[in-house]
Protein backbone atom coordinates (compact mmCIF):
# COMPACT_ATOMS: atom_id res chain seq x y z
CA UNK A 1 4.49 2.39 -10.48
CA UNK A 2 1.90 4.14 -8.64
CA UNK A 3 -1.60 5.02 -9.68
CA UNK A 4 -0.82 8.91 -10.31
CA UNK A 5 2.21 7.70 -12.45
CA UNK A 6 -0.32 6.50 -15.78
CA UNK A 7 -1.11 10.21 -16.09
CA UNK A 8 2.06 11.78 -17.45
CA UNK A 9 2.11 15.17 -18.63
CA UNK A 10 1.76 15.63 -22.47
CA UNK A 11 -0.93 12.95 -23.27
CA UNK A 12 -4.32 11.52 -21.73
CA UNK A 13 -4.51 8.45 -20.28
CA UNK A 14 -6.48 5.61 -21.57
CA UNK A 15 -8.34 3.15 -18.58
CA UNK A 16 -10.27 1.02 -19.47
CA UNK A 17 -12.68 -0.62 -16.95
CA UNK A 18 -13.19 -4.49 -16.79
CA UNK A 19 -16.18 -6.17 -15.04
CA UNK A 20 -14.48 -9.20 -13.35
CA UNK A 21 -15.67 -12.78 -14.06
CA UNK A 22 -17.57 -11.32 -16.93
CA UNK A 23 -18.34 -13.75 -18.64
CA UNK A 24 -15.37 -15.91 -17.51
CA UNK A 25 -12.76 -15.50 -15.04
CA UNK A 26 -10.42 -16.63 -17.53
CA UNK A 27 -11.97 -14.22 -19.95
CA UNK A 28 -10.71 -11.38 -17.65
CA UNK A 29 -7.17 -12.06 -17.30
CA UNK A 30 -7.53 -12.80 -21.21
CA UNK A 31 -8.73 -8.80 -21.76
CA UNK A 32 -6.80 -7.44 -19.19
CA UNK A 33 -3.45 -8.47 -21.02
CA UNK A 34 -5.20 -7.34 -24.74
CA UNK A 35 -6.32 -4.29 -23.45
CA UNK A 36 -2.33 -3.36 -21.63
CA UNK A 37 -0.69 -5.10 -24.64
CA UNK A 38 -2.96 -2.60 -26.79
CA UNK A 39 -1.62 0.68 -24.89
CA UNK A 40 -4.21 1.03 -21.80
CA UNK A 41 -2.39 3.04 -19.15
CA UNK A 42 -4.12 2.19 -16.49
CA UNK A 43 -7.10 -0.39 -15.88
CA UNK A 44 -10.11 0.08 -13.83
CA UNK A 45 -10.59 -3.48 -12.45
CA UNK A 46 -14.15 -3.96 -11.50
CA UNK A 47 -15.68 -6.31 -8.93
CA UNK A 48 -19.12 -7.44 -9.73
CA UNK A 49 -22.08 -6.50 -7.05
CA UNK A 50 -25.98 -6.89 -6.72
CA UNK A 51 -26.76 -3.76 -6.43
CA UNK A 52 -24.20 -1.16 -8.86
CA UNK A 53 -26.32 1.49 -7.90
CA UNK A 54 -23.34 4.02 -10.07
CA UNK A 55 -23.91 1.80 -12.98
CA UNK A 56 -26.06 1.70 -16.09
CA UNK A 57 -27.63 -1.34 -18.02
CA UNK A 58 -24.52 -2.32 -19.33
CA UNK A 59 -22.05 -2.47 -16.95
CA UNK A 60 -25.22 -3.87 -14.33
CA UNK A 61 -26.03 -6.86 -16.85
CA UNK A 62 -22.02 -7.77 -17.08
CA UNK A 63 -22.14 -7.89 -13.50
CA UNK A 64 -25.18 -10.25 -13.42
CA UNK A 65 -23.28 -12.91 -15.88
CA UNK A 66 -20.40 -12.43 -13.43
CA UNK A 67 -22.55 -13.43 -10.13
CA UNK A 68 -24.39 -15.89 -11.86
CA UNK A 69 -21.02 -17.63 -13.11
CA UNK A 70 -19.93 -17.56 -9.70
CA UNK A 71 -17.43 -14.65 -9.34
CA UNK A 72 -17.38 -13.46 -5.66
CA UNK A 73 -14.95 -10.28 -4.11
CA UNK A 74 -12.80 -13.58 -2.88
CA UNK A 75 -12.23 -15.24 -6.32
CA UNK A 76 -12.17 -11.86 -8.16
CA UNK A 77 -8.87 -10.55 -6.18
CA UNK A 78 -7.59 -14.35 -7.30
CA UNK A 79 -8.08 -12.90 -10.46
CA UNK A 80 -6.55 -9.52 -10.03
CA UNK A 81 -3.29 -11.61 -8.47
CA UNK A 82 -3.31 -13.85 -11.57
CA UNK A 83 -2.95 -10.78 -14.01
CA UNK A 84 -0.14 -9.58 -12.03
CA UNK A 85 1.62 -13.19 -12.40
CA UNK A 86 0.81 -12.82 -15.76
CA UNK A 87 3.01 -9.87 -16.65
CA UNK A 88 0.71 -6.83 -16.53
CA UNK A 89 2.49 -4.14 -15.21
CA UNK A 90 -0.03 -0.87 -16.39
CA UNK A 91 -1.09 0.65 -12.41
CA UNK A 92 -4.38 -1.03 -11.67
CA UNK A 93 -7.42 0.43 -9.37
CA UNK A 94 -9.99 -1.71 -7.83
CA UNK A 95 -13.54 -0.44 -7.74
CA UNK A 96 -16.13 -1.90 -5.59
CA UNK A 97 -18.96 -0.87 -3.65
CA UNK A 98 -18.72 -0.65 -0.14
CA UNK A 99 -20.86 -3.06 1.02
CA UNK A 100 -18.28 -5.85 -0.29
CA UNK A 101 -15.42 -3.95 1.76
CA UNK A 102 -17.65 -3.85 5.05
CA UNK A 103 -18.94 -6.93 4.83
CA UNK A 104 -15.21 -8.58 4.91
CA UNK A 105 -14.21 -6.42 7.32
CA UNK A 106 -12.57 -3.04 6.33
CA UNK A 107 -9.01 -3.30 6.97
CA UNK A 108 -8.70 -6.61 6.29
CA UNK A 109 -9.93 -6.18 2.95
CA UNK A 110 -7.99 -3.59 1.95
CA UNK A 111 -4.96 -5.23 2.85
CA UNK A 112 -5.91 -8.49 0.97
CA UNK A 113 -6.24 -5.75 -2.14
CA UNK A 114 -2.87 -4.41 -2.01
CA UNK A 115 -1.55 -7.65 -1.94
CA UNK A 116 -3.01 -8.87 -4.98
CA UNK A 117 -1.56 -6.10 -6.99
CA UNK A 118 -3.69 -3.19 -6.74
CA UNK A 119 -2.32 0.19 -6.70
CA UNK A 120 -5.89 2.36 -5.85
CA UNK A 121 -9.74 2.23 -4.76
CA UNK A 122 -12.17 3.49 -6.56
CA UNK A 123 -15.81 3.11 -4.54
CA UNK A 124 -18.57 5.42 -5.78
CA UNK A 125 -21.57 4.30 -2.67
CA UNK A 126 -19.45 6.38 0.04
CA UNK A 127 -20.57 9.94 0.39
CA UNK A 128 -17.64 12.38 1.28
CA UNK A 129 -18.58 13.40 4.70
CA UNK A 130 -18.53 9.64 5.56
CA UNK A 131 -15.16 8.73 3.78
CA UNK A 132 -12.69 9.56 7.07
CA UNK A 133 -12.91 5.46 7.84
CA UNK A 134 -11.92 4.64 4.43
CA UNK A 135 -9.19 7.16 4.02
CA UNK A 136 -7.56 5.71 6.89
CA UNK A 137 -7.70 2.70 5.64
CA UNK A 138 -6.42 3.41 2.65
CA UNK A 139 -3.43 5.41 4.16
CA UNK A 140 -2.60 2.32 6.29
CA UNK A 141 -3.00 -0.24 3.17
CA UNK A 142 -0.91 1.87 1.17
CA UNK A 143 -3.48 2.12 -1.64
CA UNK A 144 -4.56 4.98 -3.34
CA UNK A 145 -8.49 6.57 -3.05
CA UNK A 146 -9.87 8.07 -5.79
CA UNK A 147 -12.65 10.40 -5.36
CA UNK A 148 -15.70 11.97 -7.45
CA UNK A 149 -16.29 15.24 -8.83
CA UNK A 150 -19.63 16.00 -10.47
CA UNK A 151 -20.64 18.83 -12.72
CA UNK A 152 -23.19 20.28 -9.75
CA UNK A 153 -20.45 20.77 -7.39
CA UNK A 154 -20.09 23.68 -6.11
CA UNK A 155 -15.69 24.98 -5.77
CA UNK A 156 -15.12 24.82 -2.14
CA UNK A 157 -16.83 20.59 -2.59
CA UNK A 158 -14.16 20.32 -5.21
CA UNK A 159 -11.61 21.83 -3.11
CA UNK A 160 -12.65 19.29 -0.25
CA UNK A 161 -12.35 16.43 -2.68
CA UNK A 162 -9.01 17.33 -4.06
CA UNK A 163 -7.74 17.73 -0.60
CA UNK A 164 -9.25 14.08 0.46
CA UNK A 165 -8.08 12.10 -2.79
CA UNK A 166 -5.10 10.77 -3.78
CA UNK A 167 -3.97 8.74 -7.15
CA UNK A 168 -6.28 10.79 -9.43
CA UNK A 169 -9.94 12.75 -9.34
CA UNK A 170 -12.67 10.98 -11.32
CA UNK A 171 -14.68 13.89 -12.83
CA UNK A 172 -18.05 12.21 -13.65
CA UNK A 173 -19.30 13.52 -17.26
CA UNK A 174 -22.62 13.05 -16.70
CA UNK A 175 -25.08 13.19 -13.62
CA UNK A 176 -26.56 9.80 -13.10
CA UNK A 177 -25.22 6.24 -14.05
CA UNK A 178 -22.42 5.18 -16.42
CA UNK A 179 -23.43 3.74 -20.17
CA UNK A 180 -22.08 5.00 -23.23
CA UNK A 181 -23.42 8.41 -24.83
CA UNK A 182 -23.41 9.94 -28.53
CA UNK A 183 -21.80 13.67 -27.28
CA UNK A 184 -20.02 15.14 -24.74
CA UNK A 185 -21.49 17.91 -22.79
CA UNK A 186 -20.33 21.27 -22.40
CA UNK A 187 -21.17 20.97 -18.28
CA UNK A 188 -18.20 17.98 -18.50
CA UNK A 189 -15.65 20.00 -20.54
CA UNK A 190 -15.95 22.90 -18.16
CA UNK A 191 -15.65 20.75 -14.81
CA UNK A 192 -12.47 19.41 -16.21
CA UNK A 193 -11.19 23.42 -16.49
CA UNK A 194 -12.58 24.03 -13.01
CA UNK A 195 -11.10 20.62 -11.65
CA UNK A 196 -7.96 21.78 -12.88
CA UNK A 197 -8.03 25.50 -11.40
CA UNK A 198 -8.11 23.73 -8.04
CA UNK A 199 -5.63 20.69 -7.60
CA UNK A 200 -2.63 19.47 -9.36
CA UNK A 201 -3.83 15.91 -8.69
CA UNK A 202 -4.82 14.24 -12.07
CA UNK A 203 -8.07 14.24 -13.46
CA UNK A 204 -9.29 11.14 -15.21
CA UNK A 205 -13.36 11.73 -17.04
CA UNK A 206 -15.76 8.83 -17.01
CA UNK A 207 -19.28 7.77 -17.76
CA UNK A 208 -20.64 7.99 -21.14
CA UNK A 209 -17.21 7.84 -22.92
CA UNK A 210 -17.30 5.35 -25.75
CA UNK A 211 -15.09 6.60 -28.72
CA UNK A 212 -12.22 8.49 -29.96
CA UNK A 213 -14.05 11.63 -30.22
CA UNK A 214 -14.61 11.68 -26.91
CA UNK A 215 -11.05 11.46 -25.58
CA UNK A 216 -10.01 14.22 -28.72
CA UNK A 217 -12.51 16.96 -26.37
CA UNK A 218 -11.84 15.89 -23.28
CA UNK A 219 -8.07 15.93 -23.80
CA UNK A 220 -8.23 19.29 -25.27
CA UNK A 221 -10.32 20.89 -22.01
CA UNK A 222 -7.30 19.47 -20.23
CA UNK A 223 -8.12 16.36 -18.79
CA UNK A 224 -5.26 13.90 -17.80
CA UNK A 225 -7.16 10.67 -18.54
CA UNK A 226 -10.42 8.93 -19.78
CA UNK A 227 -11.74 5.99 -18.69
CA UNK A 228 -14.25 3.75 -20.61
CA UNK A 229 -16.63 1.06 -19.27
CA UNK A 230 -19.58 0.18 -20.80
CA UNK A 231 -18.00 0.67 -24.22
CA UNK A 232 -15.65 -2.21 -23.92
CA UNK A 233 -18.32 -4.34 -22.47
CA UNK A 234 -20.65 -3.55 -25.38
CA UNK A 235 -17.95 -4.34 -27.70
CA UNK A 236 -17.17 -8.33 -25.98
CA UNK A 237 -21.02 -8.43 -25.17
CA UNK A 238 -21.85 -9.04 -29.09
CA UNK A 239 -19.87 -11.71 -28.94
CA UNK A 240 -21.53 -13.74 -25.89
CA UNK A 241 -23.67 -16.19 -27.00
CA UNK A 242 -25.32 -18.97 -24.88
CA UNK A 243 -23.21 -18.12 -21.85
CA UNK A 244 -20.12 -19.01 -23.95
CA UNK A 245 -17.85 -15.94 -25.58
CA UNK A 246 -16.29 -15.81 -29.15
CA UNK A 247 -13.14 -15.18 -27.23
CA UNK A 248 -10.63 -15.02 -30.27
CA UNK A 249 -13.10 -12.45 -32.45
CA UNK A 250 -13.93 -10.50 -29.08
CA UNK A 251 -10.19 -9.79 -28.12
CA UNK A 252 -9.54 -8.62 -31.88
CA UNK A 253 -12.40 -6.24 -31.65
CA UNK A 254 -11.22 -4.86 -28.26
CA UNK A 255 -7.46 -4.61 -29.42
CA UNK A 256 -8.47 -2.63 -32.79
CA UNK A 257 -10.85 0.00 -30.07
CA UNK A 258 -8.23 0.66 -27.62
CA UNK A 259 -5.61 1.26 -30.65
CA UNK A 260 -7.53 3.90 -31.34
CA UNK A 261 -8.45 5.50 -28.33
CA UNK A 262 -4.91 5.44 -27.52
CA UNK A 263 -3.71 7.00 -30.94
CA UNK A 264 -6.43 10.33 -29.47
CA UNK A 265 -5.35 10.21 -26.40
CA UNK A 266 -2.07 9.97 -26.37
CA UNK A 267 -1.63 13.14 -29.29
CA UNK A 268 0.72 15.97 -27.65
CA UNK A 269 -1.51 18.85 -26.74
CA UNK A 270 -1.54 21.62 -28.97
């Protein structure tokens, strides 16, 4: 299954995001199975980094357990392999600063990516203009690269990015870093229209998406999928006590919030 194929026509697409090695590595593979077993189409498989300059509070302190546990981009795709082995079968896309990918040496990185089971890239540090190295590289690893659209861009930027990405678009709901919010804006709901005017790719909203409500708007303006980060990590997070998780109460919680989000999202359109 490719990354495009979670977003079938008729319903939006739940993806969930996962901070690897947060707060276990064993935890991950754990949530990864609730959250497919619960109806995620797709999961957003994060690898921690110092600096998640995209990233809010949330999402920055879940990466800071995962470092400090001792999660690196080598022992996190050992991760992403072992929830492959493990049965999950939902299209999964990597997303990771570039830094991590440069530092390991482009290609070479990529390729060790695709071959522990991921289907696309997301990596939100690379400005457009600059992306013609990673594109290439993503062509030749067979992976798919997902690219931002922002409520300030302008139609012939979105027309760029839609010609430039591949798997899905990630419309960004809100200008600055992710973190769950209370509403949804109007400047969101109408980049999904104009998104949608322009490409036949689809287009998957993120940052600030937390609850049912949410997905209920953002389905109705037309978007293909939502993705939600910092709301499952808020959910686990209040059950992380002295470095140690109340795995068993954590996993129910999660299961019971991606239920519902997938009841919203996947409702036929009227």
């Amino acid at each position: 299954m490719s990354l495009s194929d979670a977003f079938s026509k008729g319903k939006c697409a739940f993806m969930p995001y996962v901070c690897c090695g947060d707060p276990s590595a064993a935890f991950t593979v754990r949530l990864v199975k609730a959250l497919a077993e619960n109806g995620a189409d797709a999961i957003e498989f994060g690898i921690p980094f110092s600096d998640p300059i995209a990233d809010g509070k949330t999402i920055q302190a879940a990466s800071q357990r995962a470092i400090a546990g001792g999660m690196t981009p080598k022992k996190a795709l050992a991760v992403l392999a072992k929830i492959r082995k493990s049965g999950v079968r939902v299209p999964i896309a990597v997303m990771t600063y570039y830094n991590i990918l440069y530092a390991a040496g482009l290609e070479k990185m990529l390729a060790r990516i695709k071959q522990a089971g991921a289907d696309g890239l997301i990596v939100p540090d690379v400005p457009l203009g600059e992306s013609a190295e990673l594109r290439r590289a993503c062509r030749k690893a067979r992976l798919a690269l997902v690219l931002f659209a922002t409520p300030n861009s302008n139609d012939a930027r979105l027309k760029k990015i839609a010609s430039y990405a591949s798997g899905f678009i990630y419309a960004v709901s809100v200008l600055g870093t992710t973190g769950a919010r209370s509403n949804v804006s109007r400047q969101a709901l109408q980049l999904v229209r104009r998104v949608k005017r322009i490409t036949s790719l689809p287009i998957a909203v993120g940052f600030g998406i937390s609850k049912p409500s949410h997905a209920r708007a953002f389905r109705a303006a037309g978007a293909d999928g939502v993705i939600v980060g910092s709301g499952i990590v808020n959910i686990y997070s209040r059950h992380i006590a002295g470095g140690k998780i109340r795995e068993r109460a954590a996993l129910s919680e999660i299961a019971r919030f991606a239920q519902g989000m997938v009841s919203m999202c996947h409702c036929k359109r009227l």
